[in-house]
PDB file of N, CA and C in Angstrom:
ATOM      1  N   UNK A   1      13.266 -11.868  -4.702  1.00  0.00           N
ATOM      2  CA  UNK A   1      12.853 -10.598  -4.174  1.00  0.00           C
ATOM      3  C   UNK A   1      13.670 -10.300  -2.926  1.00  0.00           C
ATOM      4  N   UNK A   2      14.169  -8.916  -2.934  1.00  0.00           N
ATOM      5  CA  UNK A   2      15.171  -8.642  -1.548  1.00  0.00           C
ATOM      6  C   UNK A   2      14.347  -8.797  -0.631  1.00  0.00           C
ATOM      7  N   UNK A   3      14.404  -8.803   0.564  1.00  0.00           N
ATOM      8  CA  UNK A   3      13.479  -8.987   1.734  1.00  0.00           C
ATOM      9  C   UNK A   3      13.672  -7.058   2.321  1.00  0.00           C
ATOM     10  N   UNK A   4      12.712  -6.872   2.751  1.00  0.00           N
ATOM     11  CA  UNK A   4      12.775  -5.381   3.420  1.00  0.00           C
ATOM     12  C   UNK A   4      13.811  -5.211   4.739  1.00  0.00           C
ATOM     13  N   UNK A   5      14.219  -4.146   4.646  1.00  0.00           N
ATOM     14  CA  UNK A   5      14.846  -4.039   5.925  1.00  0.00           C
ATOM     15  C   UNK A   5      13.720  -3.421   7.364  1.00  0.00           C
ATOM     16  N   UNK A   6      13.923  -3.839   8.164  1.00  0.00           N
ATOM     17  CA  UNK A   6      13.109  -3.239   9.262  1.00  0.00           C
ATOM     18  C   UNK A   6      12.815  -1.770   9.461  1.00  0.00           C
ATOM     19  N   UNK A   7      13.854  -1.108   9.147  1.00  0.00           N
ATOM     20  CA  UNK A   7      13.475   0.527   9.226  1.00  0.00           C
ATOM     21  C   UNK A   7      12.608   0.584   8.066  1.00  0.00           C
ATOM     22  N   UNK A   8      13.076   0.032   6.986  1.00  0.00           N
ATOM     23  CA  UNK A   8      11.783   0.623   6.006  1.00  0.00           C
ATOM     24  C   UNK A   8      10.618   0.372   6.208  1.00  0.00           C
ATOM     25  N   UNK A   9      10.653  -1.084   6.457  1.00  0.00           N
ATOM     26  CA  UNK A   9       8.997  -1.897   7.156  1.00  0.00           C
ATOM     27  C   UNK A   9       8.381  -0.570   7.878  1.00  0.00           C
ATOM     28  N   UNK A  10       9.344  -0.279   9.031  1.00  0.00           N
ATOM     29  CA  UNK A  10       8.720   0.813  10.100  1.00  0.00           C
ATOM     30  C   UNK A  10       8.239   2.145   9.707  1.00  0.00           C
ATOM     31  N   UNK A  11       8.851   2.353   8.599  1.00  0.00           N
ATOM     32  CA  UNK A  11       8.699   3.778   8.058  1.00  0.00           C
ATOM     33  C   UNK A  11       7.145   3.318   6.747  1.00  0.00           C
ATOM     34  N   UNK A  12       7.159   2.286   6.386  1.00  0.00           N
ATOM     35  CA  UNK A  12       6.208   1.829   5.479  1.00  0.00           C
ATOM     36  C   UNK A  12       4.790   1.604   6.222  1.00  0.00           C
ATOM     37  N   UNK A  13       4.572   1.253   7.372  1.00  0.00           N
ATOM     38  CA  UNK A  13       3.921   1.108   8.455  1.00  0.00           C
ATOM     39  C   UNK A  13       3.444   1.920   9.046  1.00  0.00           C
ATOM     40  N   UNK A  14       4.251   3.104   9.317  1.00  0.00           N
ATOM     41  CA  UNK A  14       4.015   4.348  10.250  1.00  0.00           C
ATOM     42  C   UNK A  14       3.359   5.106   9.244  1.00  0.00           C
ATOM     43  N   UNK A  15       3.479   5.488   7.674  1.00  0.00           N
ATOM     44  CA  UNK A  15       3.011   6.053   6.564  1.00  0.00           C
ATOM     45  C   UNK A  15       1.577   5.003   6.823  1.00  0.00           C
ATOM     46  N   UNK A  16       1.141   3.973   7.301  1.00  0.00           N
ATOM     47  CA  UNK A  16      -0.212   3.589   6.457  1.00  0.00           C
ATOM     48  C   UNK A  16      -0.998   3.766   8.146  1.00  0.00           C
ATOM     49  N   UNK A  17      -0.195   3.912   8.869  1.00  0.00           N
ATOM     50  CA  UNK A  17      -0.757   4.197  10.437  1.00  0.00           C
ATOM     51  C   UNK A  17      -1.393   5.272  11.008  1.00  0.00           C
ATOM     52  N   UNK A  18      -2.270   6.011   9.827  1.00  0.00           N
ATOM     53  CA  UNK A  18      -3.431   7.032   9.966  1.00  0.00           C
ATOM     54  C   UNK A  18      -4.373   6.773   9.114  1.00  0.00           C
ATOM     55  N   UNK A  19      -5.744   6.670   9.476  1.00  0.00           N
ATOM     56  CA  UNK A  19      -6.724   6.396   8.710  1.00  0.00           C
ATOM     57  C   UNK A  19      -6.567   6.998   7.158  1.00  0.00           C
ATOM     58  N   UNK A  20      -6.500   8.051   7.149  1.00  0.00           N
ATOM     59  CA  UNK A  20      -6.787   8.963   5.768  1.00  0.00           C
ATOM     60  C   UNK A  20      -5.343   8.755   4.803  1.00  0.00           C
ATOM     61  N   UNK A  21      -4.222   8.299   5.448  1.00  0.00           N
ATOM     62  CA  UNK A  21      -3.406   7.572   3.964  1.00  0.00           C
ATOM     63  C   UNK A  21      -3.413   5.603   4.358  1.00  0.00           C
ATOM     64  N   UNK A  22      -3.961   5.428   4.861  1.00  0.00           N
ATOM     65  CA  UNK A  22      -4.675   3.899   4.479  1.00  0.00           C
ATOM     66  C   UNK A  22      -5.581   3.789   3.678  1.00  0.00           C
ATOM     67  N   UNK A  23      -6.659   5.073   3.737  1.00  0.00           N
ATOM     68  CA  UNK A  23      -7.687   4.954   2.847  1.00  0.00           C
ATOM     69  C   UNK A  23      -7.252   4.961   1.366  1.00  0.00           C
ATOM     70  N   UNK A  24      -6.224   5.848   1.384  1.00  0.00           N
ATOM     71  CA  UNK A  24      -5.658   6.186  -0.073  1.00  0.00           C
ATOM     72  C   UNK A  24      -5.030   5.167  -0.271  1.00  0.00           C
ATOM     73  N   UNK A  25      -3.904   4.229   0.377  1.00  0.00           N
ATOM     74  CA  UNK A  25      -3.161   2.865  -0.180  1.00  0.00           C
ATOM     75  C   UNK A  25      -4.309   1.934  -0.745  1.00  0.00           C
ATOM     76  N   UNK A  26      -5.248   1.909  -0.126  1.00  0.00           N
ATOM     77  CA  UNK A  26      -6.124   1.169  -0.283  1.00  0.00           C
ATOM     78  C   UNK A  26      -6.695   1.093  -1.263  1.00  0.00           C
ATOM     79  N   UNK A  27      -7.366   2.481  -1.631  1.00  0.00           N
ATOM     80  CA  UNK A  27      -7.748   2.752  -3.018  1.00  0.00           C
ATOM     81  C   UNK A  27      -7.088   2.694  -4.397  1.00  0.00           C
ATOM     82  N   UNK A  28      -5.418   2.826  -4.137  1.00  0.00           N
ATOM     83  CA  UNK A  28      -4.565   2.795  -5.164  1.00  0.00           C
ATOM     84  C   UNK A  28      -4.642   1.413  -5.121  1.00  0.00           C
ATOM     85  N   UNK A  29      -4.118   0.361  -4.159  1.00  0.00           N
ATOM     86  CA  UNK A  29      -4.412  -0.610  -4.111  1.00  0.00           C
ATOM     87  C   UNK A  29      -5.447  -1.661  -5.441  1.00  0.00           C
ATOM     88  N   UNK A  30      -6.615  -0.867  -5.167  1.00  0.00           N
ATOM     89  CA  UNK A  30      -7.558  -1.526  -5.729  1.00  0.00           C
ATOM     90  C   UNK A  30      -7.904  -1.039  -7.282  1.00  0.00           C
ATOM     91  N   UNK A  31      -6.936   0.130  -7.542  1.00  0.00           N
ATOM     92  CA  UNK A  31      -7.029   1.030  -8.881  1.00  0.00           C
ATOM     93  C   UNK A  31      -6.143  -0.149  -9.851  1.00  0.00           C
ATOM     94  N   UNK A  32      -5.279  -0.933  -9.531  1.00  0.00           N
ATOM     95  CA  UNK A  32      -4.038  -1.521 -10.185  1.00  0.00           C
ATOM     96  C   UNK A  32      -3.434  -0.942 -10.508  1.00  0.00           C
ATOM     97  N   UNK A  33      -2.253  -1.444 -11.946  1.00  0.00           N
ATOM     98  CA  UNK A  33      -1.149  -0.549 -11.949  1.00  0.00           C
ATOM     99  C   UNK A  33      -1.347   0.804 -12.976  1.00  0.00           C
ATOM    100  N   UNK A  34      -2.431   1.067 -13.377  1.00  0.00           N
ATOM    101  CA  UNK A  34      -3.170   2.053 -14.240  1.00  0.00           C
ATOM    102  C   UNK A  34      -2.826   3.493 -13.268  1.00  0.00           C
ATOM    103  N   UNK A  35      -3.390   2.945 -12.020  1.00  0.00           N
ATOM    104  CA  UNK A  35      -3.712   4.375 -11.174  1.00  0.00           C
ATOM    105  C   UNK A  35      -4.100   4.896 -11.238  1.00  0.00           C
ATOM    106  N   UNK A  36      -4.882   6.101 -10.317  1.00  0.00           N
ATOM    107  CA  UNK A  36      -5.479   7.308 -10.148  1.00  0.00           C
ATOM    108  C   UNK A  36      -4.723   8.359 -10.144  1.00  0.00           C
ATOM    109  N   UNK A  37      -5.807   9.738 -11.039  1.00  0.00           N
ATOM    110  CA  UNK A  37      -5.014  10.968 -10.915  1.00  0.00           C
ATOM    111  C   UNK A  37      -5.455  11.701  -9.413  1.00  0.00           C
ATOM    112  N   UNK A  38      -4.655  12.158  -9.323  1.00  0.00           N
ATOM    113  CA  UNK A  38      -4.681  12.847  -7.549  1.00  0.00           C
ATOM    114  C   UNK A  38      -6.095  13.535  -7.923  1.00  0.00           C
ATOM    115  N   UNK A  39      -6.380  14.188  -8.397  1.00  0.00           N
ATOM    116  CA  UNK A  39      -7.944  14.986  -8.409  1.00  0.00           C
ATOM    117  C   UNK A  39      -9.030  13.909  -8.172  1.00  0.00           C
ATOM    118  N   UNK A  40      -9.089  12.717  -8.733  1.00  0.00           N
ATOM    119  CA  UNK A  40      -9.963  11.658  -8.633  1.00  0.00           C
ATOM    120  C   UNK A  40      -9.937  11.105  -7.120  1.00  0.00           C
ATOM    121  N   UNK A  41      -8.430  10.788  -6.581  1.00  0.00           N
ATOM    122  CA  UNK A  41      -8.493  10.796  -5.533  1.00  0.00           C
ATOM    123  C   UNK A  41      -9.479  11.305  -4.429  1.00  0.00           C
ATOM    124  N   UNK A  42      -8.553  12.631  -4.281  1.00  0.00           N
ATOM    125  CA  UNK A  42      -9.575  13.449  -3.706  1.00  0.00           C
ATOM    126  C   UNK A  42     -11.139  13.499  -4.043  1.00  0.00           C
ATOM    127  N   UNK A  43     -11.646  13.414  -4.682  1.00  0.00           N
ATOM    128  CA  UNK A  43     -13.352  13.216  -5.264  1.00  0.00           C
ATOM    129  C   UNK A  43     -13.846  12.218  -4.307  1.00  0.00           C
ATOM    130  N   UNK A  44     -12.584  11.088  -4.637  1.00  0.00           N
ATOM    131  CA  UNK A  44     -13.166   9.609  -4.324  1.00  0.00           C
ATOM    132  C   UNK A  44     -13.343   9.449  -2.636  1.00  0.00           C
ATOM    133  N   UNK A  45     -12.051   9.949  -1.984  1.00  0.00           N
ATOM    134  CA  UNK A  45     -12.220  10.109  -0.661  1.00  0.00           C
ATOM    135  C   UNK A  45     -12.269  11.362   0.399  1.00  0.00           C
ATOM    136  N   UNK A  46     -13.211  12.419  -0.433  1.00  0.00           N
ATOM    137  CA  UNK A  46     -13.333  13.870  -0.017  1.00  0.00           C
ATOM    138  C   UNK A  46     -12.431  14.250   0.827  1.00  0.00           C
ATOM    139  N   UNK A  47     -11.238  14.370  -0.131  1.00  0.00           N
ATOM    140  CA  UNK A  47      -9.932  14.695   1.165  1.00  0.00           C
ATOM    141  C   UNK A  47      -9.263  16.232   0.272  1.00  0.00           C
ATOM    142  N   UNK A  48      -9.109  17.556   1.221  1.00  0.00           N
ATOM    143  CA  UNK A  48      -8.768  18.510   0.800  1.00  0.00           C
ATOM    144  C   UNK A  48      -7.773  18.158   0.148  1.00  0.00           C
ATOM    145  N   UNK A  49      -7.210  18.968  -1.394  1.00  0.00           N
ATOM    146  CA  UNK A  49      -5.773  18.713  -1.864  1.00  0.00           C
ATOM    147  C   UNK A  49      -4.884  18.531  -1.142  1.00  0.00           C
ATOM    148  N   UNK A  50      -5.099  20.059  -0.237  1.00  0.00           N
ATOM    149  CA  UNK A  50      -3.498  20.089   0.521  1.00  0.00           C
ATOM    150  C   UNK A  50      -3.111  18.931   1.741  1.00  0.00           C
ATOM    151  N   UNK A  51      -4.647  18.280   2.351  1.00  0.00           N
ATOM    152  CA  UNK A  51      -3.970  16.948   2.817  1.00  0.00           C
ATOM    153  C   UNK A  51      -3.436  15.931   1.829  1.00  0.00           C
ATOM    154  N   UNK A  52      -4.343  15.613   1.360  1.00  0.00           N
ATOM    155  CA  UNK A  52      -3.862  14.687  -0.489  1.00  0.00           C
ATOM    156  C   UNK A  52      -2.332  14.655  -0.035  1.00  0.00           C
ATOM    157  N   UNK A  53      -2.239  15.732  -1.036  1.00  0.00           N
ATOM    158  CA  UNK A  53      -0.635  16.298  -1.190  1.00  0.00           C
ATOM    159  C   UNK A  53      -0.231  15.961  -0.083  1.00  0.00           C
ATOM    160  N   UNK A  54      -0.034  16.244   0.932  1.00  0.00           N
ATOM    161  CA  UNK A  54       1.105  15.614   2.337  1.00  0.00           C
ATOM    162  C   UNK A  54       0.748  14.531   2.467  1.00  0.00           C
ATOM    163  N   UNK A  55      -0.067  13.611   2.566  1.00  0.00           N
ATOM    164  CA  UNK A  55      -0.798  12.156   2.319  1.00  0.00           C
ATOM    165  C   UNK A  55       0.244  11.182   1.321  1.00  0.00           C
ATOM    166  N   UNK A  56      -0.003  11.878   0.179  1.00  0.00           N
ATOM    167  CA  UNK A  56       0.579  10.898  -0.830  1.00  0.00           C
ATOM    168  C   UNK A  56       1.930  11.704  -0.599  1.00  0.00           C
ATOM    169  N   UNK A  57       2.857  12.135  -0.115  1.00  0.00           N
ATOM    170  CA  UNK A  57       3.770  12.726  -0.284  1.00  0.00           C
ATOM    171  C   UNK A  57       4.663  11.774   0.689  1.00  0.00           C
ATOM    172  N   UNK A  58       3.823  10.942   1.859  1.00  0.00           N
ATOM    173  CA  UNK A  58       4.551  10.740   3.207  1.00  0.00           C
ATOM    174  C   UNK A  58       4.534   9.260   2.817  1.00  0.00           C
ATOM    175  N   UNK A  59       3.340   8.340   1.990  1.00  0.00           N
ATOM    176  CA  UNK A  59       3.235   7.175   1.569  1.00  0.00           C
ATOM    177  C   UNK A  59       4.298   7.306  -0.219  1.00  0.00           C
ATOM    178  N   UNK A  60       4.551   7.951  -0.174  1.00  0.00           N
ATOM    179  CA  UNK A  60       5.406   7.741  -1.529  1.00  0.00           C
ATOM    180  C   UNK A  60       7.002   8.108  -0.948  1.00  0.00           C
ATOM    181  N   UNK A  61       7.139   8.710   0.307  1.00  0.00           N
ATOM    182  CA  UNK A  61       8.767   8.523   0.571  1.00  0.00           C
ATOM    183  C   UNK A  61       8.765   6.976   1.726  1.00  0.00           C
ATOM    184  N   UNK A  62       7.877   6.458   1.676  1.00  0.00           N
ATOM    185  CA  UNK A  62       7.748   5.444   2.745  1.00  0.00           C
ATOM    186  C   UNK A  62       7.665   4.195   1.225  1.00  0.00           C
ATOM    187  N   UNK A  63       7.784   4.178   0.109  1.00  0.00           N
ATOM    188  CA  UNK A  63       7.746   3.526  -0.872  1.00  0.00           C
ATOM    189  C   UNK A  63       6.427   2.975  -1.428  1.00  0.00           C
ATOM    190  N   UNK A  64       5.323   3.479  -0.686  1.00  0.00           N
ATOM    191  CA  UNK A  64       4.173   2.420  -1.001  1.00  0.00           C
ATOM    192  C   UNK A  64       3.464   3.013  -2.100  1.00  0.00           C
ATOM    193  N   UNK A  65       3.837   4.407  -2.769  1.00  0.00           N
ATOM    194  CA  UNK A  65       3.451   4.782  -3.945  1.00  0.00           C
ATOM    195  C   UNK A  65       4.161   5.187  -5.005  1.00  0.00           C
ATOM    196  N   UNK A  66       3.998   5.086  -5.936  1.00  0.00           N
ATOM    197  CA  UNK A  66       4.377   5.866  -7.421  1.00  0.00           C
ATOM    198  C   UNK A  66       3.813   6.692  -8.286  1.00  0.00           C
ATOM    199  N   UNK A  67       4.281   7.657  -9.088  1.00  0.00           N
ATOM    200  CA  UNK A  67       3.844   8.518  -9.733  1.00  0.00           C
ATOM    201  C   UNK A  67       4.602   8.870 -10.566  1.00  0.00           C
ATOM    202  N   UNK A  68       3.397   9.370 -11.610  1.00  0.00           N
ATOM    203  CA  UNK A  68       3.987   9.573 -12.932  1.00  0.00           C
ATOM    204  C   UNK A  68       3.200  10.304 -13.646  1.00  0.00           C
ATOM    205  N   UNK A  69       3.565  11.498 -13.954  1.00  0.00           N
ATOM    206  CA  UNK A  69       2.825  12.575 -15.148  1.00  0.00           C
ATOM    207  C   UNK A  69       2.345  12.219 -16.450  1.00  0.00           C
ATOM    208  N   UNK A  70       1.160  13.017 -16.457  1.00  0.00           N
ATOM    209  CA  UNK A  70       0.013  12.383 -17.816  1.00  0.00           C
ATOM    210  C   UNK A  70      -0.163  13.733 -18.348  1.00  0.00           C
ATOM    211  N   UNK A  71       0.285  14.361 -18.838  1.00  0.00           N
ATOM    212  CA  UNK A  71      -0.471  15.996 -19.391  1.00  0.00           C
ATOM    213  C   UNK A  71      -0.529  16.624 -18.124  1.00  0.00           C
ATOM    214  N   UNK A  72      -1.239  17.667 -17.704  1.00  0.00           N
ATOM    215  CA  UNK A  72      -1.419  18.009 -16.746  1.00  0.00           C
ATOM    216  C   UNK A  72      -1.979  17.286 -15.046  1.00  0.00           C
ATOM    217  N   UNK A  73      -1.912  15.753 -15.069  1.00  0.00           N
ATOM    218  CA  UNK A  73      -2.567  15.239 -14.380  1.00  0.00           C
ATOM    219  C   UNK A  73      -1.239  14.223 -13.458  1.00  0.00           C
ATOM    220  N   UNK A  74      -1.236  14.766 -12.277  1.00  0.00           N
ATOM    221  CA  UNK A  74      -0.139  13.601 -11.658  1.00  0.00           C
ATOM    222  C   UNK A  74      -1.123  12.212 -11.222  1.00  0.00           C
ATOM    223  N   UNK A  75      -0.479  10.842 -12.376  1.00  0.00           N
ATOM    224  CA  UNK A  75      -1.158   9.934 -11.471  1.00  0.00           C
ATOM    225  C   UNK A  75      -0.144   9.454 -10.414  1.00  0.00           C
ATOM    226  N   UNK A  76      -0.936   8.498  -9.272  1.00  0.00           N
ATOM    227  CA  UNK A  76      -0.603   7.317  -8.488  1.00  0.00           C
ATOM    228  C   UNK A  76      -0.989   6.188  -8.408  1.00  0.00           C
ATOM    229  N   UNK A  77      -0.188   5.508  -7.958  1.00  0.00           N
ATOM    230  CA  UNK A  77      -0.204   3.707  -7.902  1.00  0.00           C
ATOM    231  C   UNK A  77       0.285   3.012  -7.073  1.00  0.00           C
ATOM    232  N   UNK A  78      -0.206   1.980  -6.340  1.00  0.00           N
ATOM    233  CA  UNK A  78       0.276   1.366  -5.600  1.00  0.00           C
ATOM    234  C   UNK A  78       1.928   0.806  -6.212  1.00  0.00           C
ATOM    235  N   UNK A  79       2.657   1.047  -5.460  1.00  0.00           N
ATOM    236  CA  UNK A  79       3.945   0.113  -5.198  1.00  0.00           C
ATOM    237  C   UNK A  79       3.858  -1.293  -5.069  1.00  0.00           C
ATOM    238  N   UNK A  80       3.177  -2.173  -5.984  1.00  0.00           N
ATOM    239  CA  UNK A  80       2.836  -3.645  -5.191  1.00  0.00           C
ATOM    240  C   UNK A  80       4.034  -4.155  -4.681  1.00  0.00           C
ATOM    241  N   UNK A  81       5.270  -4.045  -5.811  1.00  0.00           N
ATOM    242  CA  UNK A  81       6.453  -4.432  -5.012  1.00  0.00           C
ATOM    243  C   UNK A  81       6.807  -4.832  -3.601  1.00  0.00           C
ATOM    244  N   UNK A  82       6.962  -3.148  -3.463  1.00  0.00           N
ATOM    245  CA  UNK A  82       7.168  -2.752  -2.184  1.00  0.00           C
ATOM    246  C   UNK A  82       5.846  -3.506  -1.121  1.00  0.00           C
ATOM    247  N   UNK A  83       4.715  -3.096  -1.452  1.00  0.00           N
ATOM    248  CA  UNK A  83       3.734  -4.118  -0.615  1.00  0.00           C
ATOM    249  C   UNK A  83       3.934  -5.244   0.002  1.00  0.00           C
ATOM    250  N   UNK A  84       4.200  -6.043  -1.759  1.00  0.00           N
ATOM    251  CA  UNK A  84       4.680  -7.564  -1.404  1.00  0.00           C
ATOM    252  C   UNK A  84       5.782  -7.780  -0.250  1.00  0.00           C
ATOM    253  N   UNK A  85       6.633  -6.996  -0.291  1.00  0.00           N
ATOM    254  CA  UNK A  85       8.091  -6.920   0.562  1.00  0.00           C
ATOM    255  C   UNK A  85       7.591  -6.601   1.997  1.00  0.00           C
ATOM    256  N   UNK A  86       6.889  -5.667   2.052  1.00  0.00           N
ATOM    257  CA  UNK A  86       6.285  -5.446   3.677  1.00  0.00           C
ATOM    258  C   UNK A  86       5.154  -6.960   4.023  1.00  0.00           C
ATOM    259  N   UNK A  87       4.442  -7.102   3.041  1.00  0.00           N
ATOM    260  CA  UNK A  87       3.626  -8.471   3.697  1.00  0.00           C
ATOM    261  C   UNK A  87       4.498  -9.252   4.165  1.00  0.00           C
ATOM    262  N   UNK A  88       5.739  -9.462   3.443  1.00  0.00           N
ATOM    263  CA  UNK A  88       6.798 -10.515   3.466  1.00  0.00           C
ATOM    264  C   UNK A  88       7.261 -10.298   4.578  1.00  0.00           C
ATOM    265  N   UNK A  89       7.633  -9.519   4.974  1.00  0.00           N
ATOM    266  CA  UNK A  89       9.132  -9.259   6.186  1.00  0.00           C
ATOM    267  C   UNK A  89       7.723  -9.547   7.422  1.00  0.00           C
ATOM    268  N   UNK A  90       6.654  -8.968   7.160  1.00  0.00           N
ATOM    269  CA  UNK A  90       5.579  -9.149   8.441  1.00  0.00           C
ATOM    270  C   UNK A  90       5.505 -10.722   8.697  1.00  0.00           C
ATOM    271  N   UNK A  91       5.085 -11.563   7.196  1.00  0.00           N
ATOM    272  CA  UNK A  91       5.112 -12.793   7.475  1.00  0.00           C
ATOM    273  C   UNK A  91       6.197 -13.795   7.804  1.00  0.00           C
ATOM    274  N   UNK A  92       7.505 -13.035   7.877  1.00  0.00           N
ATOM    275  CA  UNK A  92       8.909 -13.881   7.526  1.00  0.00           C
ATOM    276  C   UNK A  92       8.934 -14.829   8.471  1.00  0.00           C
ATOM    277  N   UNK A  93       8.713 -14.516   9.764  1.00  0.00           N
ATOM    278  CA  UNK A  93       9.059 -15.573  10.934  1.00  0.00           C
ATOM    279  C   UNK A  93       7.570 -16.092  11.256  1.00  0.00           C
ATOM    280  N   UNK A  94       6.657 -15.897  10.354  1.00  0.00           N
ATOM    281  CA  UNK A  94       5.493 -16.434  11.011  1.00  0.00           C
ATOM    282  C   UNK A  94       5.096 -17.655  12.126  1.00  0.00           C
ATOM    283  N   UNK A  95       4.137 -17.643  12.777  1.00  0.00           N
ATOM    284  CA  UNK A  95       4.023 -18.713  13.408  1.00  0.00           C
ATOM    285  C   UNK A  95       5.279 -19.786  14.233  1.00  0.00           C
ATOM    286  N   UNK A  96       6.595 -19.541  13.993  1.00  0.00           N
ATOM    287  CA  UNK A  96       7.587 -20.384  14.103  1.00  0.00           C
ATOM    288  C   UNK A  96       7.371 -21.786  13.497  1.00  0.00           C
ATOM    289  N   UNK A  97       6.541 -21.725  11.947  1.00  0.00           N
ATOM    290  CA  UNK A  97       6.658 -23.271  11.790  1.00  0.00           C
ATOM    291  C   UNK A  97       5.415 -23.825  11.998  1.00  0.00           C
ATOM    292  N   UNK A  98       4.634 -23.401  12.761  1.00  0.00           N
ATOM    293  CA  UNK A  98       3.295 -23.983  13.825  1.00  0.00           C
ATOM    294  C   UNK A  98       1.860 -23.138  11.810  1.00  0.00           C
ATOM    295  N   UNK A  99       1.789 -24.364  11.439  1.00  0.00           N
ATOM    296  CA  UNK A  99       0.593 -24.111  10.406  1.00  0.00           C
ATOM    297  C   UNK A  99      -0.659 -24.212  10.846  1.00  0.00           C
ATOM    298  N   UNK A 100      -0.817 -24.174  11.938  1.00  0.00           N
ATOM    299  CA  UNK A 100      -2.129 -24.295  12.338  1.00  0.00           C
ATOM    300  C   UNK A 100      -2.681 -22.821  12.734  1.00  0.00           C
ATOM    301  N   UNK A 101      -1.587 -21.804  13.444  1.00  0.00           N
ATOM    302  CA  UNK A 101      -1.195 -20.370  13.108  1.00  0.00           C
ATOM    303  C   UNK A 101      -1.616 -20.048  12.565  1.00  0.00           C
ATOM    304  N   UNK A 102      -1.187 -19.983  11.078  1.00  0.00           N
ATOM    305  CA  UNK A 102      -1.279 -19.420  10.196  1.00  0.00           C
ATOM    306  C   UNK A 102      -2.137 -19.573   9.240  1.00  0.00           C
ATOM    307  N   UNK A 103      -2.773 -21.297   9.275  1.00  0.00           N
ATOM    308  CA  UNK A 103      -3.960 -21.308   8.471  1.00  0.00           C
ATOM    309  C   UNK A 103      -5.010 -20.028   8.101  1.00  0.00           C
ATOM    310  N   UNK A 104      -5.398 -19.310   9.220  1.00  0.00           N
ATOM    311  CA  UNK A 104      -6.372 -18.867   8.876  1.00  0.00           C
ATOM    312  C   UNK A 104      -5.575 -17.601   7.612  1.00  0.00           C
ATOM    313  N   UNK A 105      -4.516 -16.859   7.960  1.00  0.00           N
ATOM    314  CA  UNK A 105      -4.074 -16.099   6.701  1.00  0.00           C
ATOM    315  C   UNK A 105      -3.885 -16.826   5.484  1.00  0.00           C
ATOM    316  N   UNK A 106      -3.513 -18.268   5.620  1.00  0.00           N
ATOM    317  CA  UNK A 106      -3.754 -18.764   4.215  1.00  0.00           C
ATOM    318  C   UNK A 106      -4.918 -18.483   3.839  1.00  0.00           C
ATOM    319  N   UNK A 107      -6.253 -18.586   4.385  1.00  0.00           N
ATOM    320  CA  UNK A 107      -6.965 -18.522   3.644  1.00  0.00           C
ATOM    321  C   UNK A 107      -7.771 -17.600   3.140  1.00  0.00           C
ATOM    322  N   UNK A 108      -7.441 -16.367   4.182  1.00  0.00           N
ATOM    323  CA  UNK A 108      -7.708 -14.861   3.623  1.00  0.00           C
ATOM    324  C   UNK A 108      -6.951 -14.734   2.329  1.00  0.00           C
ATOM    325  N   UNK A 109      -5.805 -15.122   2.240  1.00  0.00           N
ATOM    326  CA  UNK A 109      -5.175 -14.768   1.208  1.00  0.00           C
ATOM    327  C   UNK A 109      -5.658 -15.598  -0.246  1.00  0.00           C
ATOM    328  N   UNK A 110      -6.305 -16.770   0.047  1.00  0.00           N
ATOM    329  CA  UNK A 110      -7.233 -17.871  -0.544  1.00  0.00           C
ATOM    330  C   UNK A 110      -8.360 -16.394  -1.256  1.00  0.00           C
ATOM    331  N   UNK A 111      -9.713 -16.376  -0.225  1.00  0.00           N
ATOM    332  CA  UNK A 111     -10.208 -15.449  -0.336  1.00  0.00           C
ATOM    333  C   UNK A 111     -10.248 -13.913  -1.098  1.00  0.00           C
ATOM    334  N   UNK A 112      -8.794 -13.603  -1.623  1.00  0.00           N
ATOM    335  CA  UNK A 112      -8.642 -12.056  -1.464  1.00  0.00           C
ATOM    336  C   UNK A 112      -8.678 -12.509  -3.350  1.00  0.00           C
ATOM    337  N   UNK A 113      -9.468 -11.220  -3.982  1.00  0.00           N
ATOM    338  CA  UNK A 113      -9.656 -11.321  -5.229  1.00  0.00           C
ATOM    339  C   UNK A 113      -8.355 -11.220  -5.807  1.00  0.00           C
ATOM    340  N   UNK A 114      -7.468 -10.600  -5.630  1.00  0.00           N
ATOM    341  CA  UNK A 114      -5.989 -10.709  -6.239  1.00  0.00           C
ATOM    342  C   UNK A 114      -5.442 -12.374  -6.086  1.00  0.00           C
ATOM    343  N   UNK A 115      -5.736 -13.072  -5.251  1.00  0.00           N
ATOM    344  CA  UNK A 115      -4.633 -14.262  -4.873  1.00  0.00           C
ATOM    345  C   UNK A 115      -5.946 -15.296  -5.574  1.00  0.00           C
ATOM    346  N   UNK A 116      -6.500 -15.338  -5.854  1.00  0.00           N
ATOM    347  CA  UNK A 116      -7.980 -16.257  -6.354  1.00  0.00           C
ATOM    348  C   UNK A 116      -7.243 -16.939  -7.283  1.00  0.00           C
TER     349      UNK A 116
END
């Protein structure tokens, strides 16, 4: 896997650095790679279209989403890729070595229903 470059990290970061498109990574997140159609979205986290739309518009040039037309219905999906690549570059220099650091994210990541 390439490792991220820092501007993207920053630009991937700054996209999830407002409550209301965290809520949405989050939710795609937890949709898998099926995804949600933007109308469900909105339902799910009573968010006007036209934020929606600039929402998923600012997290999908920041890479953390995808989309793809169904009939009349645009879905989205998390980018896990890209995810994985931002956890990565966050964790790259972790701790300097020192596992006692970092234990405790091992074991969130232990914990987290995806890594089980």
């Amino acid at each position: 896997m390439a490792t991220l470059k820092s501007g993207m990290a920053v630009e991937a970061l700054s996209a999830l650095a407002h409550e209301g498109r965290l809520s949405i990574f989050r939710l795609l997140v937890r949709a898998g790679v099926e995804g949600i159609a933007a109308g469900e979205i909105a339902r799910k986290l009573d968010i006007l279209p036209n934020t929606l739309s600039a929402s998923l518009a600012i997290l999908s040039h920041a890479g953390l989403v995808t989309s793809r037309r169904e009939g009349r219905s645009v879905i989205y999906a998390a980018d896990y890729s890209r995810m994985s690549k931002l956890l990565e570059f966050l964790m790259e220099d972790c701790c300097n070595g020192n596992a006692a650091i970092c234990a405790p994210i091992v074991e969130i990541a232990k914990r987290t229903a995806c890594c089980a």
